[in-house]
Protein backbone atom coordinates (compact mmCIF):
# COMPACT_ATOMS: atom_id res chain seq x y z
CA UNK A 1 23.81 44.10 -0.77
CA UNK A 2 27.28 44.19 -1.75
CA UNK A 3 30.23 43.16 -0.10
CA UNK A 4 34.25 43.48 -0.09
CA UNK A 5 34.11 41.18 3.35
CA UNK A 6 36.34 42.35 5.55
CA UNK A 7 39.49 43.25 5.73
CA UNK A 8 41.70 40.08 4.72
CA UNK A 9 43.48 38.91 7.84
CA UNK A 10 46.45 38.39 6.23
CA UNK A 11 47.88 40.21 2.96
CA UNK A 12 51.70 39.15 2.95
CA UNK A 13 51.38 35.38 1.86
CA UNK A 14 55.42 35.36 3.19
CA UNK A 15 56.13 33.47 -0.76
CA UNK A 16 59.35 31.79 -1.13
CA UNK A 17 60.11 30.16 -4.80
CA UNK A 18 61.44 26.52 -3.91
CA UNK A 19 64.18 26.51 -6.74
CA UNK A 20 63.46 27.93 -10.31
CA UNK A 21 60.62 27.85 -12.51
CA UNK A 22 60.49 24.77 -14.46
CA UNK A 23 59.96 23.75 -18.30
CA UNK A 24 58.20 20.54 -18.54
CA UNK A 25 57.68 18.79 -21.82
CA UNK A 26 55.56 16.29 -23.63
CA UNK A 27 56.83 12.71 -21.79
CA UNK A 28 56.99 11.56 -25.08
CA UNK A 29 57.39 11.97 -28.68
CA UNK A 30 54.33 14.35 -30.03
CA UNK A 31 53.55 15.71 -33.68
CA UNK A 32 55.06 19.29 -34.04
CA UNK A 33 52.70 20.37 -37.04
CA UNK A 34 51.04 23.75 -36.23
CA UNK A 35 47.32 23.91 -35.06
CA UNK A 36 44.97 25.93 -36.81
CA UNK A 37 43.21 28.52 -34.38
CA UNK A 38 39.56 29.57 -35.74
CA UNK A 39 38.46 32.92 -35.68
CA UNK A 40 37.02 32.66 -32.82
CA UNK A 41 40.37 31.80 -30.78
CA UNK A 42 41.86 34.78 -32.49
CA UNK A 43 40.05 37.27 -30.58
CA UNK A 44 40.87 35.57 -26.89
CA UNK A 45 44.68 35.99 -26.84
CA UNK A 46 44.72 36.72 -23.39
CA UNK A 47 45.53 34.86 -20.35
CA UNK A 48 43.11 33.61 -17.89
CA UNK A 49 44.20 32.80 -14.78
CA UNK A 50 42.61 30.37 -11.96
CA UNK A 51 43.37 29.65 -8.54
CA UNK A 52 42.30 26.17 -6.48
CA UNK A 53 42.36 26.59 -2.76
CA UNK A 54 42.71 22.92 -1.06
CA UNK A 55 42.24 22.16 2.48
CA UNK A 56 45.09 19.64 4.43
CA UNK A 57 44.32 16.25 3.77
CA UNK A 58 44.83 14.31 7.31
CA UNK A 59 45.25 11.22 6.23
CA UNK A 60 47.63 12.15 3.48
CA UNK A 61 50.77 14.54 3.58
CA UNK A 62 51.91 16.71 0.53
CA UNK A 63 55.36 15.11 0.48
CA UNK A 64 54.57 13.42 -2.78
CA UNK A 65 51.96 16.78 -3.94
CA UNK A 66 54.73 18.69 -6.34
CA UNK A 67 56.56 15.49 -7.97
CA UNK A 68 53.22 14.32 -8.60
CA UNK A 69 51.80 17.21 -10.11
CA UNK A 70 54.34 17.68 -12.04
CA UNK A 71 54.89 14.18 -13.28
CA UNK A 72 51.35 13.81 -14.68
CA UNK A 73 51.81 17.45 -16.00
CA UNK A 74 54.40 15.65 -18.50
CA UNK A 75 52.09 13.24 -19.33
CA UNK A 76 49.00 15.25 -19.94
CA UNK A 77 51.40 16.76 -22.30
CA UNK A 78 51.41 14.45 -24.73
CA UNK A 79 47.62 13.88 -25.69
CA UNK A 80 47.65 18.31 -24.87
CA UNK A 81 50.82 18.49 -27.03
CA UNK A 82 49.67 21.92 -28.35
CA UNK A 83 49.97 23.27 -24.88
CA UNK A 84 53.26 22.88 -24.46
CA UNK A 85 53.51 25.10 -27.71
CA UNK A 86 53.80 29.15 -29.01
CA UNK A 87 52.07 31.32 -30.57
CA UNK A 88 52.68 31.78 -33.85
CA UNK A 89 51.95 34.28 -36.74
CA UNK A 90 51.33 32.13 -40.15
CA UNK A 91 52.71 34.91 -42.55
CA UNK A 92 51.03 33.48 -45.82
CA UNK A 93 47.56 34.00 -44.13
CA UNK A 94 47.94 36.76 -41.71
CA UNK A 95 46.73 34.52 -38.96
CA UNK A 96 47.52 33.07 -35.84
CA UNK A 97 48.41 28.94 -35.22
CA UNK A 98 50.05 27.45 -32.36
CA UNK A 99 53.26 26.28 -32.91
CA UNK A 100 53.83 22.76 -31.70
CA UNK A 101 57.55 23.33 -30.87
CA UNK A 102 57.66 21.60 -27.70
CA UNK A 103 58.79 24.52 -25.64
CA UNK A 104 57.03 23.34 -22.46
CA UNK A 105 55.08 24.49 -19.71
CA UNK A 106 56.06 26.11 -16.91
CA UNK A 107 56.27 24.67 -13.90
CA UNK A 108 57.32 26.43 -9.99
CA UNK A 109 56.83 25.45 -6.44
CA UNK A 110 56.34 28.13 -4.36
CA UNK A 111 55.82 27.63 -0.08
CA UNK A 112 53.95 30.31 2.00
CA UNK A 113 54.70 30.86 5.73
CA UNK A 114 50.86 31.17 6.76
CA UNK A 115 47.72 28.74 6.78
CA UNK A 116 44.81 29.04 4.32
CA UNK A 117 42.85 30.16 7.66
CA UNK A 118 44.91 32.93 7.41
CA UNK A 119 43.75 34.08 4.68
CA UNK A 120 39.88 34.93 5.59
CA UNK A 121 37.43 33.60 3.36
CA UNK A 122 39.15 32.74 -0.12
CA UNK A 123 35.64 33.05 -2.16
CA UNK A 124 36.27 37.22 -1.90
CA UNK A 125 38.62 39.29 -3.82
CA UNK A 126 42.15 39.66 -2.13
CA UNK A 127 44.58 41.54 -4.26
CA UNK A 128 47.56 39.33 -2.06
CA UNK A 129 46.12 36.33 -4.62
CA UNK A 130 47.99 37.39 -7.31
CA UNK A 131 51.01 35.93 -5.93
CA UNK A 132 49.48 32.32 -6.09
CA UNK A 133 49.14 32.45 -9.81
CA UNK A 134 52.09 32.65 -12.59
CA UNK A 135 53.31 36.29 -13.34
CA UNK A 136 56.77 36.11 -14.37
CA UNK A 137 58.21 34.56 -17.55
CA UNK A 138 61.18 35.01 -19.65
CA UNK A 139 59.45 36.49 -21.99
CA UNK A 140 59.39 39.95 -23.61
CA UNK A 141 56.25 39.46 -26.06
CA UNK A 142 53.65 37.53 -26.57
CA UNK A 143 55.30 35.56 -28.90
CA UNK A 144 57.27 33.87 -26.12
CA UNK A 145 55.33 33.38 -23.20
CA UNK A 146 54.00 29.78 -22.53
CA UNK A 147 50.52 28.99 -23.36
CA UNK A 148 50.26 27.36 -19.96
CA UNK A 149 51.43 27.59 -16.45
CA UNK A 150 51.11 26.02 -13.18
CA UNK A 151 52.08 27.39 -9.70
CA UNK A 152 52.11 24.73 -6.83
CA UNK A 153 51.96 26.47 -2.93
CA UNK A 154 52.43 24.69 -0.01
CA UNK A 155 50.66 26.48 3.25
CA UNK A 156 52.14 25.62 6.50
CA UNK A 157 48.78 24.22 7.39
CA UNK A 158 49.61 21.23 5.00
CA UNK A 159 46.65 22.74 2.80
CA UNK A 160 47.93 24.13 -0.86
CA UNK A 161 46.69 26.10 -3.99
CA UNK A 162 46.96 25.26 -7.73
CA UNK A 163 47.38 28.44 -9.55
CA UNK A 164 47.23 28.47 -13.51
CA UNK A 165 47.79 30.73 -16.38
CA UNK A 166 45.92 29.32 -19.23
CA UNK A 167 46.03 31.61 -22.97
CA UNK A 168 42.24 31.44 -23.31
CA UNK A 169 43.36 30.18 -27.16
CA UNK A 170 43.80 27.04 -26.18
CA UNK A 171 40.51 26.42 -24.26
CA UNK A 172 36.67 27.89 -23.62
CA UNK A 173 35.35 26.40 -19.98
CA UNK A 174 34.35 23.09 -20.79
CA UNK A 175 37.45 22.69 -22.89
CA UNK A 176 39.41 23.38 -19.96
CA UNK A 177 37.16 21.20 -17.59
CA UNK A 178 38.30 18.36 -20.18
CA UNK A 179 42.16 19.11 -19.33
CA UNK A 180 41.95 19.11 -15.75
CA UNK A 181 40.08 15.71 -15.61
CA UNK A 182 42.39 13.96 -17.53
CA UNK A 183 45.32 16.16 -15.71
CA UNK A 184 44.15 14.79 -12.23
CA UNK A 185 43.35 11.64 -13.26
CA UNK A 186 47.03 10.91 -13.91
CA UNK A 187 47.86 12.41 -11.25
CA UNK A 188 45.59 9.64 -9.22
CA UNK A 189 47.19 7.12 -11.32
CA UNK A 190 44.36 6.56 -13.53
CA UNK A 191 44.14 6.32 -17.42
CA UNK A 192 43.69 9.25 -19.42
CA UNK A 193 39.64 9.56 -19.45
CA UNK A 194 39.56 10.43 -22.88
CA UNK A 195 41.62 11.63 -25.96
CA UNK A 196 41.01 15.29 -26.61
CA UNK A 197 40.02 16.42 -30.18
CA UNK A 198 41.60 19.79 -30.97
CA UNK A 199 40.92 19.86 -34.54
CA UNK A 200 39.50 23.51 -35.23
CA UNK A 201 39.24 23.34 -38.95
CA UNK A 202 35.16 22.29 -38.49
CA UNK A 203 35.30 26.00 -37.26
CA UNK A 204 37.21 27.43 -40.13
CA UNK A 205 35.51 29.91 -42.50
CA UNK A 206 33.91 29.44 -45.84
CA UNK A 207 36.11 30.13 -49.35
CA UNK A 208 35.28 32.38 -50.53
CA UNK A 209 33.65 33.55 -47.08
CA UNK A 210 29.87 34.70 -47.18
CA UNK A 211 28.11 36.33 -44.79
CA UNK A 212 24.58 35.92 -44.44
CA UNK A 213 23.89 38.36 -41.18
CA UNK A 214 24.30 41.71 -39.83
CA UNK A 215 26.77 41.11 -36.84
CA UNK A 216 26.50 43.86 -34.42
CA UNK A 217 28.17 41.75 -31.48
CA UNK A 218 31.64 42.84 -32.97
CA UNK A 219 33.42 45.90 -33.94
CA UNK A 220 35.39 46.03 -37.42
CA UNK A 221 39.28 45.94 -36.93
CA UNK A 222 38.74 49.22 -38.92
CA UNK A 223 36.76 51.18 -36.27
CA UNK A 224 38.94 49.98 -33.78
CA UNK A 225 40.89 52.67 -33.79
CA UNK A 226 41.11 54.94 -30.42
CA UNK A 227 38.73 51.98 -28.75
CA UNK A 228 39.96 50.73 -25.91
CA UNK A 229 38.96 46.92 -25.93
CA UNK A 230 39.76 43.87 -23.92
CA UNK A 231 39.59 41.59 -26.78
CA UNK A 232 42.28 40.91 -29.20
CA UNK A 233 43.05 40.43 -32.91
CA UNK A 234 46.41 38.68 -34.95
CA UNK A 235 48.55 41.58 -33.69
CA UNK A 236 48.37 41.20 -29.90
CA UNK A 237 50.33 38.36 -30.18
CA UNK A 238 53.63 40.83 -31.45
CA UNK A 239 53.34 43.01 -28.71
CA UNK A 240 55.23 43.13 -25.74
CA UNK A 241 54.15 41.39 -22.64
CA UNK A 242 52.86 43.39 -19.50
CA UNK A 243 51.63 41.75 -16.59
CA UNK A 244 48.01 42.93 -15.66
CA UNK A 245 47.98 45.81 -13.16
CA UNK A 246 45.39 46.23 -10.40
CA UNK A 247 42.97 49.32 -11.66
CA UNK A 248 43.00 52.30 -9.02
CA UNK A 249 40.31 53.50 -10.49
CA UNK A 250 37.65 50.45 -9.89
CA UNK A 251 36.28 48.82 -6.74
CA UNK A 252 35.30 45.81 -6.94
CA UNK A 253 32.07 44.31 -5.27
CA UNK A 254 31.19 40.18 -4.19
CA UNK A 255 27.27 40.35 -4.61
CA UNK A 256 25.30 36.93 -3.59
CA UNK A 257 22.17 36.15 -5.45
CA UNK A 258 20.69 33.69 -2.82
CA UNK A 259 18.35 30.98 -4.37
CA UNK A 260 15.29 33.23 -2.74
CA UNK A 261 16.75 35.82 -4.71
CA UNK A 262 16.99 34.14 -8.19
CA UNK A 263 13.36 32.62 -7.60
CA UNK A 264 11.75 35.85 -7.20
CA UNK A 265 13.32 36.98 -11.00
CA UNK A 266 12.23 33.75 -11.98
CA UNK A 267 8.78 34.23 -11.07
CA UNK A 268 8.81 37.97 -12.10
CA UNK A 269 9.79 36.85 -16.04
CA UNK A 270 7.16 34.62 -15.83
CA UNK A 271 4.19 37.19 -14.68
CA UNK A 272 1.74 37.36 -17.24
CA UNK A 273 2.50 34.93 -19.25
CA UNK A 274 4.31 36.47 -22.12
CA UNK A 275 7.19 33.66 -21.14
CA UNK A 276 6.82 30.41 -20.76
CA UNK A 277 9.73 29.55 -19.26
CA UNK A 278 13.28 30.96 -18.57
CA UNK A 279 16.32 29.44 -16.50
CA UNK A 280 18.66 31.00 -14.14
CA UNK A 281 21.11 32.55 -16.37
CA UNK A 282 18.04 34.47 -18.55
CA UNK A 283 16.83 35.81 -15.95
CA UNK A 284 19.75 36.92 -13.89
CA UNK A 285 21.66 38.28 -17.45
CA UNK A 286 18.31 40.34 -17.73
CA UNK A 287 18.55 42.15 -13.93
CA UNK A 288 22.16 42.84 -14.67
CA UNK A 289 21.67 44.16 -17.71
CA UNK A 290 19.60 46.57 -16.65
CA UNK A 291 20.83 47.10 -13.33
CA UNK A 292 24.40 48.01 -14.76
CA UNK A 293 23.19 49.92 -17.90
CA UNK A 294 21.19 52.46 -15.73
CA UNK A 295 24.02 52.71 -13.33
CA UNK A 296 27.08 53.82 -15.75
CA UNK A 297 27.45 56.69 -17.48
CA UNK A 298 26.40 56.05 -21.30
CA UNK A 299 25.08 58.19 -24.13
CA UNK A 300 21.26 57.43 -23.75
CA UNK A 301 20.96 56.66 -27.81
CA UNK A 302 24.21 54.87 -28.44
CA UNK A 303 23.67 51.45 -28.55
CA UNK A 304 25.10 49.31 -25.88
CA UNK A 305 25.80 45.42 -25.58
CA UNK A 306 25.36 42.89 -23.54
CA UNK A 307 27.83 39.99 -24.87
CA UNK A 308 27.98 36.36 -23.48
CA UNK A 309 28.90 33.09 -24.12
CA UNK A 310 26.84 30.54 -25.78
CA UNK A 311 28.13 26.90 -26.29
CA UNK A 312 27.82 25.72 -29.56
CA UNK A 313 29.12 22.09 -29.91
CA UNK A 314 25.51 20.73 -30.23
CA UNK A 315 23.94 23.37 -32.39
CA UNK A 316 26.88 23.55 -35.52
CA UNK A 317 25.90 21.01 -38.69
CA UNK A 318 26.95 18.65 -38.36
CA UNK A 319 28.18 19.29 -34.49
CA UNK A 320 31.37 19.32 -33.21
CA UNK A 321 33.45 16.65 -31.50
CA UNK A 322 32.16 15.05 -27.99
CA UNK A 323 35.21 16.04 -26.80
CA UNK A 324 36.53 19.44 -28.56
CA UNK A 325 39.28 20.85 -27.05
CA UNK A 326 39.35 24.66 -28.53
CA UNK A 327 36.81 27.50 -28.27
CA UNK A 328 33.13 26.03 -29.17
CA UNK A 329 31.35 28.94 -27.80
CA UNK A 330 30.01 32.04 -29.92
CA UNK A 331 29.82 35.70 -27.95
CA UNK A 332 25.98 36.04 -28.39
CA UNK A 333 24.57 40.05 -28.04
CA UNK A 334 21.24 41.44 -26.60
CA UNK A 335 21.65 44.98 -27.48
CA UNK A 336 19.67 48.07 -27.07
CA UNK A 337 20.16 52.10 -26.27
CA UNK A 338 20.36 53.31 -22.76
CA UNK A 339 17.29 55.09 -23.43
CA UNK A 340 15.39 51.73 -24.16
CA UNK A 341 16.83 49.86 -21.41
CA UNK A 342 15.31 52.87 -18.73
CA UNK A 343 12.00 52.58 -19.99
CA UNK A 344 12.30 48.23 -20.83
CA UNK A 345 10.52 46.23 -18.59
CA UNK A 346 12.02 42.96 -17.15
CA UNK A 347 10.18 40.84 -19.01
CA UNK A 348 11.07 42.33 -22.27
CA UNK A 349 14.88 42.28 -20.99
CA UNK A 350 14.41 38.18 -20.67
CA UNK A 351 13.37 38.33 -24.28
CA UNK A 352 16.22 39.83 -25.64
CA UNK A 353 18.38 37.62 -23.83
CA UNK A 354 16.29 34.36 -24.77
CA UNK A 355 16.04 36.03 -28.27
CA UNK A 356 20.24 36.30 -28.11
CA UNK A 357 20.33 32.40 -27.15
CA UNK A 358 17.88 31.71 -30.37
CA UNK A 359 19.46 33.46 -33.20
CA UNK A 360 23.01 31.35 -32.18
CA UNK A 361 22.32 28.94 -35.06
CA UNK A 362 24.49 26.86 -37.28
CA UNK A 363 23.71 29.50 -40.05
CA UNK A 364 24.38 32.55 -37.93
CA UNK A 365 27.46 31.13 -36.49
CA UNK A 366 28.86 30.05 -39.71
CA UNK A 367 28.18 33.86 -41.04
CA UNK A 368 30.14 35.29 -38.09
CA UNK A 369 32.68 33.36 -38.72
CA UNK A 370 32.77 34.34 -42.70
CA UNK A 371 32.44 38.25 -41.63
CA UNK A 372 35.29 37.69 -38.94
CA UNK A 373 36.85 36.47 -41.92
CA UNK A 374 36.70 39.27 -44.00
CA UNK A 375 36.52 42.67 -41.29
CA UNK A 376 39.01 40.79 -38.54
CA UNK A 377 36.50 41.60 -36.03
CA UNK A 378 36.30 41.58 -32.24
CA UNK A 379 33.40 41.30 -29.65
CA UNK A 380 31.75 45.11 -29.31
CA UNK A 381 32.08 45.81 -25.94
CA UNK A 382 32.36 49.71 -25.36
CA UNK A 383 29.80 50.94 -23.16
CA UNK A 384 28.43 47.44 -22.57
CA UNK A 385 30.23 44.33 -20.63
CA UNK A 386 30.46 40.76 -20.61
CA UNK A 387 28.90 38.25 -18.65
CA UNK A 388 30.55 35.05 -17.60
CA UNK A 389 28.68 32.37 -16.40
CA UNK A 390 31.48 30.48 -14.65
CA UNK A 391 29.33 28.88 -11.63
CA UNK A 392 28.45 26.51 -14.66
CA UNK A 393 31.42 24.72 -14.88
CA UNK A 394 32.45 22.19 -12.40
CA UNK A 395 35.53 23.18 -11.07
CA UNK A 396 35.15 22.33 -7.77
CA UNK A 397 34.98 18.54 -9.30
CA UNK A 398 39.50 18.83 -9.55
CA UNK A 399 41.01 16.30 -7.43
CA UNK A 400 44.62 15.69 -7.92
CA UNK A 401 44.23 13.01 -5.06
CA UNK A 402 44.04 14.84 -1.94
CA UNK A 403 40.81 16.23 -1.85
CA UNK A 404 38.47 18.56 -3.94
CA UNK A 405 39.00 22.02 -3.46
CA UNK A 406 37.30 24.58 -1.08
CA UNK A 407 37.32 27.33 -3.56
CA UNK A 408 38.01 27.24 -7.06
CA UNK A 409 37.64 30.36 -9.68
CA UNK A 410 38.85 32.86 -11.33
CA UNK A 411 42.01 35.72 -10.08
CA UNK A 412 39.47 38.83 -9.78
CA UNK A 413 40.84 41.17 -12.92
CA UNK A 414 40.20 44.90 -13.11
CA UNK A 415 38.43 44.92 -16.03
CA UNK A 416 35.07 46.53 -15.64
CA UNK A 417 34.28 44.75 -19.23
CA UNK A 418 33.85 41.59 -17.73
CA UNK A 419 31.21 40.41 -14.84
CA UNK A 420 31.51 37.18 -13.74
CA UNK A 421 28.67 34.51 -11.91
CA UNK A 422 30.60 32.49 -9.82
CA UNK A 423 29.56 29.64 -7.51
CA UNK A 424 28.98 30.76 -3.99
CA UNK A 425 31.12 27.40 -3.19
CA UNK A 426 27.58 25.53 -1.66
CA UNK A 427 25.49 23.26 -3.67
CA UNK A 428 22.03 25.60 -2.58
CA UNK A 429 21.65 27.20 -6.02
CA UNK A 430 22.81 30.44 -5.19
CA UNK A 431 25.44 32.70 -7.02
CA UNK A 432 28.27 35.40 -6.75
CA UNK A 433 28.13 37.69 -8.74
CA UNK A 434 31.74 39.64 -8.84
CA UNK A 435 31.49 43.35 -10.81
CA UNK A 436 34.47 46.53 -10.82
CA UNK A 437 32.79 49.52 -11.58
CA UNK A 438 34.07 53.06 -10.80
CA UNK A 439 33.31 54.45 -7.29
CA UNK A 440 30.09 56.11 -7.96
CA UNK A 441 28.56 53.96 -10.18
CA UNK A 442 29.33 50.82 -8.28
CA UNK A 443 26.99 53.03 -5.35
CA UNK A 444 24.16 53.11 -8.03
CA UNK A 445 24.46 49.99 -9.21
CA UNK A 446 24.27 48.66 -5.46
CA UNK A 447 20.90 49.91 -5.23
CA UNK A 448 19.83 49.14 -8.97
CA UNK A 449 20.85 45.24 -8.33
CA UNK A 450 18.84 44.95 -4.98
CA UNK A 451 15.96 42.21 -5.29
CA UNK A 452 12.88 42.61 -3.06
CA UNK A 453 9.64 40.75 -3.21
């Protein structure tokens, strides 16, 4: 059911840098007062990085493509004047803010000697990717890297690729969808579509803070230690930059969930009646959840997590900007031992996912906050994973004026925490999902996931 795809056709992208990495800056004045980063950006220091694959455009060349791109960049800047900022620790609170101190963005051009055709199909992990997204900065920690950065290449087929490297403080998905329209819109020569509202303080925590819940979705800063976890907290942003490394450890696996496929779990969650309805994501989250759990190699009564993210502009009191531009999403949990999940039946895994989805209230998400507060907590991850629903967001939608894009997504990562749902790039319902495991479990897990009527 799985699949790598073959062998890419071509793995040296033959990259040359066309001059040096840029800096580009606000176009115009912008307020330099620091933003205030909730607690929910404080535990997503870490850089996610995207890649756009566009096709040639025949009737228009990419002569213009780079001083475009990086025109509008400047102007997008201005409204987004907090991108084009630091990181910075706020010593009196012990807390991270961005510092608006107009450092810029970086900018680079970058042309390839092959065509995207080259390249086999672009939806399927190629480690030769990497080089289409931002790695190298001037930068030594954290501290100093840019919170954003773009990487322009020009194929000899007159197609190109956007690359970005966006510090997932700045942004959850649909914050992020929000930049890019406005981005290409100026770089169509359209008005900015909206203003973005980046005011986190509706997020900030009670004084004195008061939690109201038990929070097993995160792991005290305390316990932390010895835990190897992909999250961060206040400190990460001190510590000296490393680029991500590929895992030799981890394969990683392209696994289509056809629309067939997704009806069928659809219709199983639904057998009996005990549900009366469930959508995509419920049910899918529920086969993967137990598909992966009985597949790795967990202590069968320590409990184990399945963490995702739930979008809460509509459900805070009273709810959040139309158009927030921060993190508005809370890491929601199912959770349960690996000896309950063996003996759980599907239908009681869609419950504790739909049963995750309902306890994300205004109340709940207002405690978090308050114990986040207090314990400096991240998401609890160890032995569990978390699932990102990507194919949600409409990236294929990002038009900088020659065309929408024939892939867009995430640079694969080897972090077996995270599973993502991607689009399968077609508009029939279906999905990728994209998992690293370890050799051996990825072979039970292959068989776990199938689907058969």
């Amino acid at each position: 059911m799985g699949s790598e795809g073959p062998a890419p056709a071509v793995t040296d992208l033959k990259l040359e840098m066309v001059g040096e990495p840029e800096t580009i800056v606000p176009a115009s004045a912008t307020d330099t007062s620091p933003v205030f980063l909730s607690n929910i950006d404080q535990v997503v220091v870490i850089p996610v990085e995207t890649v756009y694959f566009y096709p040639a455009n025949p009737e228009k060349g990419l002569d213009k493509l780079v001083d475009t791109l990086r025109d509008a960049l400047a102007k997008v800047l201005v409204p987004y004047h907090f991108m084009a900022g630091r990181l910075q620790m706020n010593t009196e609170e012990m807390r991270l803010q961005i510092d608006c101190n107009r450092a810029g963005a970086q900018f680079t051009h970058y042309t390839s000697g092959v065509a995207i055709a080259d390249l086999g199909d672009v939806t399927l992990p190629n480690p030769a990717f990497r080089g289409l997204v931002p790695t190298k900065f001037n930068a030594t920690v954290v501290f100093e890297l840019p919170l954003l950065a773009i990487q322009v290449t020009t194929f000899k087929c007159g197609g190109y690729t956007v690359g970005v490297m966006m510090n997932h403080t700045l942004f959850d998905g649909p914050g992020a969808i929000g930049f890019f329209m406005n981005y290409t819109a100026l770089a169509r020569g359209e008005e900015l579509l909206y203003e973005p509202d980046f005011d986190r303080t509706p997020l900030k925590a009670r004084d004195p803070p008061t939690p109201t819940h038990e929070h097993f979705e995160f792991f005290k800063l305390s316990d932390l230690t010895g835990t190897d976890n992909p999250f961060t907290t206040p400190g990460s942003a001190e510590a000296e930059y490393v680029a991500m490394q590929n895992s030799m450890d981890h394969v990683t696996r392209v696994i289509p969930f056809t629309p067939e496929m997704i009806e069928i779990l659809k219709k199983r969650a639904l057998e009996g009646d005990t549900i009366k309805r469930v959508s995509t994501f419920e049910a899918v989250a529920a086969h993967l959840w137990l598909a992966r759990t009985k597949s790795v190699d967990l202590m069968p009564d320590m409990p184990t997590n399945l963490l995702f993210a739930v979008d809460i502009r509509r459900r805070m009191k009273p709810p959040l900007s139309k158009h927030f531009a921060g993190n508005g999403v809370f890491s929601s949990c199912a959770r349960a031992t690996p000896e309950e999940i063996e003996k759980m039946s599907f239908v009681e895994a869609v419950q504790h996912i739909q049963k995750a989805i309902e306890r994300v209230t205004d109340d709940y998400v207002r405690s978090s906050i308050d114990w986040g507060q207090i314990n400096r907590g991240v998401p609890a991850l160890f032995g569990g994973f978390f699932l990102s629903a990507w194919w949600k967001m409409p990236f294929y939608e990002i038009d900088y004026g020659w065309g929408k894009p024939i892939y867009a997504g995430p640079i694969v990562t080897p972090l077996i925490e995270f599973v993502l749902l991607l689009s399968n790039g077609t508009q029939d319902g279906g999905l990728n999902l994209v998992i690293a495991l370890e050799p051996e479990q990825m072979a039970r897990f292959e068989e776990n996931v199938k689907i058969t009527a």
